[in-house]
PDB file of N, CA and C in Angstrom:
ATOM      1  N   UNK A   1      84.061 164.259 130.977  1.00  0.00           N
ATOM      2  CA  UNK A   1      83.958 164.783 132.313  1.00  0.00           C
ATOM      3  C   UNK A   1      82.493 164.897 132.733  1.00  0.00           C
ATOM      4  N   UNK A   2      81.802 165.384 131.732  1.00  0.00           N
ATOM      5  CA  UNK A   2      80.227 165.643 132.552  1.00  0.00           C
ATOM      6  C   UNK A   2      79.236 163.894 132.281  1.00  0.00           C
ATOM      7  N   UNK A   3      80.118 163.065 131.854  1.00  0.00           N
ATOM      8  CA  UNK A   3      79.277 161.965 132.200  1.00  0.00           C
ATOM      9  C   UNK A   3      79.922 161.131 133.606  1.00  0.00           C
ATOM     10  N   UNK A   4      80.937 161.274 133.478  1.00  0.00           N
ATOM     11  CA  UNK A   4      81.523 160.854 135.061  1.00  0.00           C
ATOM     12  C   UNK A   4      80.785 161.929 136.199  1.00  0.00           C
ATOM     13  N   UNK A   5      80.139 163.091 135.790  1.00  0.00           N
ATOM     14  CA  UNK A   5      79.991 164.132 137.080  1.00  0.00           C
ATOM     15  C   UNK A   5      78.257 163.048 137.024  1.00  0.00           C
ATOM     16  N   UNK A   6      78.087 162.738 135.862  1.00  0.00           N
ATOM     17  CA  UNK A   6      76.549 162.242 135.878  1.00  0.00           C
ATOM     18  C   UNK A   6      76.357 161.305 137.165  1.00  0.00           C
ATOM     19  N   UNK A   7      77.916 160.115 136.742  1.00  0.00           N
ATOM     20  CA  UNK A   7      77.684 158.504 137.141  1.00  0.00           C
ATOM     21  C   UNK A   7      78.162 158.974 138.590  1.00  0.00           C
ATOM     22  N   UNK A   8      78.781 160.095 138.894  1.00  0.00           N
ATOM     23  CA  UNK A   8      78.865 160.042 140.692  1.00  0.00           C
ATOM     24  C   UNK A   8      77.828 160.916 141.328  1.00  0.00           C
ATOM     25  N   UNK A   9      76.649 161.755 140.636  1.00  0.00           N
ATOM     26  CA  UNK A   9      75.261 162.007 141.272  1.00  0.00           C
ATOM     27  C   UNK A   9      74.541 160.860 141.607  1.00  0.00           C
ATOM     28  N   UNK A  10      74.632 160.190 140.390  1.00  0.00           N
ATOM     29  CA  UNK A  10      73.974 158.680 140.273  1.00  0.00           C
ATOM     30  C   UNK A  10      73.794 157.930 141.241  1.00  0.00           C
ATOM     31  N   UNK A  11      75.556 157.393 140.935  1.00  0.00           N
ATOM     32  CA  UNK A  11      76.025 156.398 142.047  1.00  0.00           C
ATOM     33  C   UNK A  11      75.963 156.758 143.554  1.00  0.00           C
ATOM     34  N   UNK A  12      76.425 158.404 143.926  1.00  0.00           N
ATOM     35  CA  UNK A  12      77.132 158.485 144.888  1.00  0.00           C
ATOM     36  C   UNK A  12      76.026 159.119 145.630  1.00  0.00           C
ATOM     37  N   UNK A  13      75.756 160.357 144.769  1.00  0.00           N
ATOM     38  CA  UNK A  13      75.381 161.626 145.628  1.00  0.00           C
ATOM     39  C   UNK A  13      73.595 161.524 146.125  1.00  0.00           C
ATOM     40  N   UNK A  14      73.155 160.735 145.553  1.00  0.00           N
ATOM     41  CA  UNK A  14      71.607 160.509 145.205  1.00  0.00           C
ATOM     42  C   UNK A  14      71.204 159.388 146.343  1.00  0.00           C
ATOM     43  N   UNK A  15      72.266 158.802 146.303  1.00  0.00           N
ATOM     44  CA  UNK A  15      72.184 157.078 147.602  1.00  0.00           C
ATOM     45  C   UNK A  15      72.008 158.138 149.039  1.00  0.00           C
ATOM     46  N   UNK A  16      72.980 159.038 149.361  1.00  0.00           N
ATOM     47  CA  UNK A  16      73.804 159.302 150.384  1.00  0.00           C
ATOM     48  C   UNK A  16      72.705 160.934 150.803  1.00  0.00           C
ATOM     49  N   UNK A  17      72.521 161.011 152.182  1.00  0.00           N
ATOM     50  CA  UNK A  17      72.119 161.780 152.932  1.00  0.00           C
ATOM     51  C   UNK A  17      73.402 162.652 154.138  1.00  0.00           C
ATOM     52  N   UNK A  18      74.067 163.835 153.631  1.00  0.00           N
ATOM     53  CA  UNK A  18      75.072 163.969 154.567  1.00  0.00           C
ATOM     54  C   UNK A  18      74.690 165.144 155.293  1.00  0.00           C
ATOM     55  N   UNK A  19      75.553 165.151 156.979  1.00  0.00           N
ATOM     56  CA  UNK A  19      74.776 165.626 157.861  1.00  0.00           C
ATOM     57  C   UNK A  19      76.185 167.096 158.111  1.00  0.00           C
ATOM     58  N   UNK A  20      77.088 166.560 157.548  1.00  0.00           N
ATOM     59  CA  UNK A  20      78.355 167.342 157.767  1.00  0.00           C
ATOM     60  C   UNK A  20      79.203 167.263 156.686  1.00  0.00           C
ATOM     61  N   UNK A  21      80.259 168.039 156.399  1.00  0.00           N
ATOM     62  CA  UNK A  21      81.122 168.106 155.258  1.00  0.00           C
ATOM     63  C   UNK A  21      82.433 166.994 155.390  1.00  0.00           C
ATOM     64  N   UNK A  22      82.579 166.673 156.289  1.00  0.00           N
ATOM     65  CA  UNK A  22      83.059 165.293 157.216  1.00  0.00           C
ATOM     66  C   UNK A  22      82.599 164.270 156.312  1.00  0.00           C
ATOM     67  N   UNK A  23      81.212 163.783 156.680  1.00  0.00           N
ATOM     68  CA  UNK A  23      80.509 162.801 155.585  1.00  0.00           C
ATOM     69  C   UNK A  23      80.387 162.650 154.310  1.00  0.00           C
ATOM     70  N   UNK A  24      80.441 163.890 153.967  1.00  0.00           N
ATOM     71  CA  UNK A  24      80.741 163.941 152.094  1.00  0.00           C
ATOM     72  C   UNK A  24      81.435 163.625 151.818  1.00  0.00           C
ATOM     73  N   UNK A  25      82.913 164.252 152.501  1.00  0.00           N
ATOM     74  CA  UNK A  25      84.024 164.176 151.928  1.00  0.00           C
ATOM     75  C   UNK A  25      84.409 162.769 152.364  1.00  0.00           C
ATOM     76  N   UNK A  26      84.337 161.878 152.822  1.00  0.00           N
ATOM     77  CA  UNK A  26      84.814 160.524 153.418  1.00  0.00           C
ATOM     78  C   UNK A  26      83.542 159.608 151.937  1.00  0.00           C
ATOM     79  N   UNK A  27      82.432 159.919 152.062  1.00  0.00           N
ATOM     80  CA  UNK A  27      81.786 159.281 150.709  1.00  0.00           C
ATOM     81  C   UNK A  27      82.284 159.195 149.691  1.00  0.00           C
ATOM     82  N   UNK A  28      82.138 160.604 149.739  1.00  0.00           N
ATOM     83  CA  UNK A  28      82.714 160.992 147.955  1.00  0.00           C
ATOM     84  C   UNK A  28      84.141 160.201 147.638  1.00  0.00           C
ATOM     85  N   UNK A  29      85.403 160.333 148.711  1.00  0.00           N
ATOM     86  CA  UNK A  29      86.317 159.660 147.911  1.00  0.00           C
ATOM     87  C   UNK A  29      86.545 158.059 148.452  1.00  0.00           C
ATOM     88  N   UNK A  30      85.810 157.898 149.345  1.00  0.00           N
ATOM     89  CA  UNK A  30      85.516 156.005 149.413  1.00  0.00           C
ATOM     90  C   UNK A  30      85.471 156.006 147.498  1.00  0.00           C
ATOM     91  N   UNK A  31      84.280 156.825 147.427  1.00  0.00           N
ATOM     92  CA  UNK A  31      83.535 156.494 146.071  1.00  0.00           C
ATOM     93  C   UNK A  31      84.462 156.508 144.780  1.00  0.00           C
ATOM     94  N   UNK A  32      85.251 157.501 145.291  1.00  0.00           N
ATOM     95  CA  UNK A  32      86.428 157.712 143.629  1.00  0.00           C
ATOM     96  C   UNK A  32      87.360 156.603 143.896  1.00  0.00           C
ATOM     97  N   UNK A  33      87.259 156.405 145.031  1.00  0.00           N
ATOM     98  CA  UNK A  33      88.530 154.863 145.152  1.00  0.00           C
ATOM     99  C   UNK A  33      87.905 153.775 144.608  1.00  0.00           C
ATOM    100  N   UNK A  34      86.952 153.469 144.282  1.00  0.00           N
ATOM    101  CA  UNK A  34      86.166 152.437 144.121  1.00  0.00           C
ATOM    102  C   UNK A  34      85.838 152.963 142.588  1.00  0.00           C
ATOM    103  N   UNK A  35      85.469 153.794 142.226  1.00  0.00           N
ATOM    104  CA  UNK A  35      85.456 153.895 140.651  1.00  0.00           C
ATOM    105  C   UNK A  35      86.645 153.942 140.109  1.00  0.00           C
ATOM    106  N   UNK A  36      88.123 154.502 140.693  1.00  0.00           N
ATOM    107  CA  UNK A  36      89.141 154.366 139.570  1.00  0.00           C
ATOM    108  C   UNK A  36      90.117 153.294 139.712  1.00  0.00           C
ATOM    109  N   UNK A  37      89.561 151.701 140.788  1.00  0.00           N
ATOM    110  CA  UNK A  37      90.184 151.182 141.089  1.00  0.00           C
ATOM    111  C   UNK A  37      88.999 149.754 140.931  1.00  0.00           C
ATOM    112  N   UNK A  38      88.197 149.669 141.398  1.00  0.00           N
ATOM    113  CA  UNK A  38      87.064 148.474 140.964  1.00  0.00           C
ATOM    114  C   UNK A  38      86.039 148.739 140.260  1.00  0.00           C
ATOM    115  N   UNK A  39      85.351 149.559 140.189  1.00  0.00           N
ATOM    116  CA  UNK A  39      84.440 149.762 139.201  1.00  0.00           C
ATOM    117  C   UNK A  39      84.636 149.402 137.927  1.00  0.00           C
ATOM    118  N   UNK A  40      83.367 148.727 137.235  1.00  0.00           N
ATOM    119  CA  UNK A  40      83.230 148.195 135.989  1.00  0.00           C
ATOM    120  C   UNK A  40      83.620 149.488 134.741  1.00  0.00           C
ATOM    121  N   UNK A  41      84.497 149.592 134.024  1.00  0.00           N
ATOM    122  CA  UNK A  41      84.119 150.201 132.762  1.00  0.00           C
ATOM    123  C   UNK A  41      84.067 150.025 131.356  1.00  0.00           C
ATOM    124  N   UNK A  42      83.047 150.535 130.828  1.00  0.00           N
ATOM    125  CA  UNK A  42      82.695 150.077 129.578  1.00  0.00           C
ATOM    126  C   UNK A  42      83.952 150.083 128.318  1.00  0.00           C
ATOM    127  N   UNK A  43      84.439 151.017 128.783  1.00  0.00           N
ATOM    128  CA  UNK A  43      85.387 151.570 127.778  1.00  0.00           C
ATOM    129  C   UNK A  43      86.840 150.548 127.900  1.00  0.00           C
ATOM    130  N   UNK A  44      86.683 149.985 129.037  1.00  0.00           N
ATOM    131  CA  UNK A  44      88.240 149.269 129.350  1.00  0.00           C
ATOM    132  C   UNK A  44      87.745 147.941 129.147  1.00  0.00           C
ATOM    133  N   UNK A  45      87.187 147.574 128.053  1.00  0.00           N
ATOM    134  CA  UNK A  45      86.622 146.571 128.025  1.00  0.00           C
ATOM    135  C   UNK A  45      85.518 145.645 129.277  1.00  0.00           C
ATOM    136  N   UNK A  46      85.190 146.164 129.499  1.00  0.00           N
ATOM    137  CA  UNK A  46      84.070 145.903 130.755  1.00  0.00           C
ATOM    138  C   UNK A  46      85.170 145.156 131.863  1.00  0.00           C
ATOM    139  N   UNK A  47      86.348 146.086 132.032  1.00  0.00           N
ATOM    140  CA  UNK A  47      87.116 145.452 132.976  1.00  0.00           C
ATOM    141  C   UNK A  47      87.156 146.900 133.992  1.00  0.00           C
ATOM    142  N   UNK A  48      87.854 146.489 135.534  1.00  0.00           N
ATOM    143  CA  UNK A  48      88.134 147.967 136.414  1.00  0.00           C
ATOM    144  C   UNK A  48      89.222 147.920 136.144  1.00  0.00           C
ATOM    145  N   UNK A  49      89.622 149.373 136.447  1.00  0.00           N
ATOM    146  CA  UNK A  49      90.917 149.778 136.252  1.00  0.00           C
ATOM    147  C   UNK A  49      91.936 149.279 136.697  1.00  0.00           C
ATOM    148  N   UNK A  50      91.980 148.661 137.837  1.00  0.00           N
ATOM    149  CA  UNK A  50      92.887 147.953 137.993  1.00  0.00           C
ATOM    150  C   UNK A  50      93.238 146.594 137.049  1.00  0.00           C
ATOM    151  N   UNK A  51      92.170 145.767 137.031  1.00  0.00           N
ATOM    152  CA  UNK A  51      91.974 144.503 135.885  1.00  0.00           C
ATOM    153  C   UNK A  51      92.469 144.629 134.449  1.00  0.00           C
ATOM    154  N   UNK A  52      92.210 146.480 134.049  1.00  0.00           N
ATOM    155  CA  UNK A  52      92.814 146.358 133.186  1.00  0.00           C
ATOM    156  C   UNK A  52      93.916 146.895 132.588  1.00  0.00           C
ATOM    157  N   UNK A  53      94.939 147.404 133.995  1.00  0.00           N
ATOM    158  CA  UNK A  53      96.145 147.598 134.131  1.00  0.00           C
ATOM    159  C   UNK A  53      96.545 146.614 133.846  1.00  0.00           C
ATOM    160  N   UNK A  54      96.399 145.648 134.838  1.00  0.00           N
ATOM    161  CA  UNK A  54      96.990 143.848 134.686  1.00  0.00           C
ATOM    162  C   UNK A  54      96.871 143.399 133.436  1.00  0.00           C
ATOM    163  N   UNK A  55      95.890 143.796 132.660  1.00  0.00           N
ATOM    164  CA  UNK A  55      95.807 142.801 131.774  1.00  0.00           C
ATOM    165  C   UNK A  55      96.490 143.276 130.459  1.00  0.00           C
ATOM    166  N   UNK A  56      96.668 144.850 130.645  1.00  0.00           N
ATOM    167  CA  UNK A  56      97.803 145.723 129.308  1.00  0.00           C
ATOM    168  C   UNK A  56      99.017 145.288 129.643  1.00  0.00           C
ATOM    169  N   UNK A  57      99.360 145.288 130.866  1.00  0.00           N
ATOM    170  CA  UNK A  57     101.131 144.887 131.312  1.00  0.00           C
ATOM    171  C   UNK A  57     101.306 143.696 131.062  1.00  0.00           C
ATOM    172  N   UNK A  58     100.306 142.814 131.050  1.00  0.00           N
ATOM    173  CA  UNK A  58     100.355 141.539 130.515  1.00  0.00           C
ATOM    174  C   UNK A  58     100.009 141.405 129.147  1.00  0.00           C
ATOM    175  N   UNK A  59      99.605 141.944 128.759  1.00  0.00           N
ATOM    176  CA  UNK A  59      99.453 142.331 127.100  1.00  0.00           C
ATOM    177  C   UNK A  59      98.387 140.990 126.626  1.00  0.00           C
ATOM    178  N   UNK A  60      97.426 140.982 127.366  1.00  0.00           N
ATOM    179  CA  UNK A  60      96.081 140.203 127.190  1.00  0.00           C
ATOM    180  C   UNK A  60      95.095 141.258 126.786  1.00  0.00           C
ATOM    181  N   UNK A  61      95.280 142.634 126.495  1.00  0.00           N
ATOM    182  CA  UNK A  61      94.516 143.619 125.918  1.00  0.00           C
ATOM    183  C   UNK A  61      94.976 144.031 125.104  1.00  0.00           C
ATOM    184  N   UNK A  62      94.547 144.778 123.742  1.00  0.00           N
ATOM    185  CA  UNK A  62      95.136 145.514 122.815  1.00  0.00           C
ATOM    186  C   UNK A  62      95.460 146.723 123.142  1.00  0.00           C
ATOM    187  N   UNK A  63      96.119 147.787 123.076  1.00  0.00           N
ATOM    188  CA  UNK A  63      96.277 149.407 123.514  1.00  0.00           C
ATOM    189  C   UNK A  63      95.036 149.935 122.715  1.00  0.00           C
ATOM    190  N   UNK A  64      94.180 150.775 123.245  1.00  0.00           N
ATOM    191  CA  UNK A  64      93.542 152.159 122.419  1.00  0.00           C
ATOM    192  C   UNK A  64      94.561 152.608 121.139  1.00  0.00           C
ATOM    193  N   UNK A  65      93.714 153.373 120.770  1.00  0.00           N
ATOM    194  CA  UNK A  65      94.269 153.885 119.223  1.00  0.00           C
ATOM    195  C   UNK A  65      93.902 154.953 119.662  1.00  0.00           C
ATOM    196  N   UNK A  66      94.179 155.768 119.422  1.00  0.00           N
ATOM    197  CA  UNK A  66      93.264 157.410 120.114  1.00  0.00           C
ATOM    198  C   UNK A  66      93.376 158.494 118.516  1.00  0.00           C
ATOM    199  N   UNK A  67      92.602 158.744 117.815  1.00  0.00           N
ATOM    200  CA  UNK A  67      92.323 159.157 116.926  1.00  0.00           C
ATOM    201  C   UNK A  67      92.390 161.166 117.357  1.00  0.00           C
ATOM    202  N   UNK A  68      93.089 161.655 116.323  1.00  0.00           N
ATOM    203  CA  UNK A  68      93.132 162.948 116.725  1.00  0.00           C
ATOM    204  C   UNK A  68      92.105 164.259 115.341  1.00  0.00           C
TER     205      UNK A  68
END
């Protein structure tokens, strides 16, 4: 969680000058639509989330193992 709060100061909050709470809020979730839907991630094999929905349902990816 606090490296995603990092990558949307980064990405989002640092680019953007807002004049009203109107403008934030229309940024900010342009911005989460675009990170949990095209944005590159490292972890999903340098694929976006969507790419690598497609590509588990198609089973061109291996599943995570998630270690407890």
């Amino acid at each position: 969680m606090e490296a995603f709060h990092g990558i949307l100061e980064k990405e989002c909050l640092q680019r953007h000058e807002f004049l009203t709470y109107q403008e934030a809020y229309e940024t900010v979730t342009n911005y989460l639509l675009f990170y949990n839907q095209r944005r590159i991630h490292g972890s999903l094999y340098n694929l976006s989330p969507a790419e690598f929905m497609e590509a588990f349902t198609l089973q061109r990816v291996k599943p995570f193992v998630v270690k407890v």
